[in-house]
C-alpha atoms as a PDB file:
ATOM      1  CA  UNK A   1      -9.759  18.761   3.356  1.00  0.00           C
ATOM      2  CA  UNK A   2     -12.702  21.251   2.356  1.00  0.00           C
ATOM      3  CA  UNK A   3     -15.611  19.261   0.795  1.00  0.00           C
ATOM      4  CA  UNK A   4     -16.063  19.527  -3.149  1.00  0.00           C
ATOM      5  CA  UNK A   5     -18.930  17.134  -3.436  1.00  0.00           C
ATOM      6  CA  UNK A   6     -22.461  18.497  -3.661  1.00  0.00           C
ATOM      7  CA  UNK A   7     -25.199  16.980  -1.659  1.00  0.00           C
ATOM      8  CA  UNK A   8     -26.981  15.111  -4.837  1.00  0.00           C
ATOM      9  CA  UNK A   9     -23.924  13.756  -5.616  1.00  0.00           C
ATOM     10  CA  UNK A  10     -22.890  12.621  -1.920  1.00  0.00           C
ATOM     11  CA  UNK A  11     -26.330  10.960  -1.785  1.00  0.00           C
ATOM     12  CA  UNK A  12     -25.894   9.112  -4.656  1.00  0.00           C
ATOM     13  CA  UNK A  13     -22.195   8.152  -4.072  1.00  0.00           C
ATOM     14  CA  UNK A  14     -23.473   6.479  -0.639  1.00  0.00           C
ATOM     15  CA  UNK A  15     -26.466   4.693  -2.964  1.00  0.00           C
ATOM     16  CA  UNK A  16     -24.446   3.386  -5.433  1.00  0.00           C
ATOM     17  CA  UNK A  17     -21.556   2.640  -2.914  1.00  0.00           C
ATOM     18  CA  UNK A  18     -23.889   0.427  -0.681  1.00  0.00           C
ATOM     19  CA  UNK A  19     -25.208  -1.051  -3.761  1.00  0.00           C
ATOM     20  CA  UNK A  20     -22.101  -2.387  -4.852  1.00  0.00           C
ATOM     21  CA  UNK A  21     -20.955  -3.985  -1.682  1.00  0.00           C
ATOM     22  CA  UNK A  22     -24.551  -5.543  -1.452  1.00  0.00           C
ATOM     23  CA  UNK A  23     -23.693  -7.427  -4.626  1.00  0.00           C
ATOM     24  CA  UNK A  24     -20.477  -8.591  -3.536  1.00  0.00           C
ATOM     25  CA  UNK A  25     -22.599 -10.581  -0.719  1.00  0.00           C
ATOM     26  CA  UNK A  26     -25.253 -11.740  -3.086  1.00  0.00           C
ATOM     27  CA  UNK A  27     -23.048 -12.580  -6.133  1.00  0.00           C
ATOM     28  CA  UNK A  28     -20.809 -15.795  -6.702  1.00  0.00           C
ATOM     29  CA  UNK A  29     -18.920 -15.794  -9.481  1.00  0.00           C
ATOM     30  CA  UNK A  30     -15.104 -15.387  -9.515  1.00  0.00           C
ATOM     31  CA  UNK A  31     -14.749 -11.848 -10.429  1.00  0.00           C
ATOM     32  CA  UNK A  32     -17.131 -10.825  -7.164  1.00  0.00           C
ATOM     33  CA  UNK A  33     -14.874  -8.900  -5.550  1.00  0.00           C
ATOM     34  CA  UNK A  34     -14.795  -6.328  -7.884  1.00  0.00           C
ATOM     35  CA  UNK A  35     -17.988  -5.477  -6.286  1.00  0.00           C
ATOM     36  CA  UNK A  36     -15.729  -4.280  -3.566  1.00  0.00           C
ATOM     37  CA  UNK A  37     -14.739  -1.400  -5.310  1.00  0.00           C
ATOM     38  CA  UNK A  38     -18.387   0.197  -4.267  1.00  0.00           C
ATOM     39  CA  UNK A  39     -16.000   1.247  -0.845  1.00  0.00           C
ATOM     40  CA  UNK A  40     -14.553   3.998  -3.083  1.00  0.00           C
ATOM     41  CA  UNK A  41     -17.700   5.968  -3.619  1.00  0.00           C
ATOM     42  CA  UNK A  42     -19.105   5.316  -0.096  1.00  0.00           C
ATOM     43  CA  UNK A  43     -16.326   6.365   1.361  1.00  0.00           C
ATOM     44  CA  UNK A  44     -15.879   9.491  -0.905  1.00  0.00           C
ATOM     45  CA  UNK A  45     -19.502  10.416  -0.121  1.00  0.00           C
ATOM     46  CA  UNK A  46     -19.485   9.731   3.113  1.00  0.00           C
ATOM     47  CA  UNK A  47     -16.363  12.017   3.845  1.00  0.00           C
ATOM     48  CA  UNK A  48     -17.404  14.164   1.139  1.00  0.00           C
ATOM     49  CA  UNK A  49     -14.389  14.338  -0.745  1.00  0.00           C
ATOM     50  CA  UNK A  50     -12.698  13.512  -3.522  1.00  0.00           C
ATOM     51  CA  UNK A  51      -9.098  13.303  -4.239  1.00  0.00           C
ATOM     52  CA  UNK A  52      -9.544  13.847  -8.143  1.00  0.00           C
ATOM     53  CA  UNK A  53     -11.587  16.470  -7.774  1.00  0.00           C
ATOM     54  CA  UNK A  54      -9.487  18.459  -5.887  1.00  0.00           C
ATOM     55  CA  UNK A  55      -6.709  17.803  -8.262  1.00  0.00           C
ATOM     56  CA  UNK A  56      -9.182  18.410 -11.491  1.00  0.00           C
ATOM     57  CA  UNK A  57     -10.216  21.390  -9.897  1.00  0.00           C
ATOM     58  CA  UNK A  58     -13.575  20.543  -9.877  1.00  0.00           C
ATOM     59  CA  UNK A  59     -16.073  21.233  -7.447  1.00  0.00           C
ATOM     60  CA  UNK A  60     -19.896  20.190  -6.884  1.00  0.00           C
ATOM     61  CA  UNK A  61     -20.364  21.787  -3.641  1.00  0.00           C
ATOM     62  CA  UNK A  62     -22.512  24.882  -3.582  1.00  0.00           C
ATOM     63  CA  UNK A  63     -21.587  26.066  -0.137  1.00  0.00           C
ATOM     64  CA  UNK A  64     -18.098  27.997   0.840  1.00  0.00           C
END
């Protein structure tokens, strides 16, 4: 896997990412776990990779 995610974007992945799993702890309504969903960016900016990127072709990361 090379990486195709710039370092902006892998920063803000991780932010939004953690965001979204904070809310599933502070939120209780019955549609809460959709908050879960914040694993998908953390995990793709953490990694930094993206599995429709590399099949878009697209590619964020500066560096060879």
């Amino acid at each position: 896997m090379t990486k195709n995610i710039g370092n902006f974007e892998r920063i803000l992945r991780i932010v939004v990412g953690l965001a979204l799993i904070a809310m599933f702890f502070l939120n209780d309504s019955a549609y809460s776990w959709l908050y879960l969903l914040g694993i998908i960016p953390l995990a793709t900016g953490v990694i930094g990779w993206c599995p429709p990127y590399q099949w878009l072709g697209i590619n964020t990361c500066k560096t060879k």
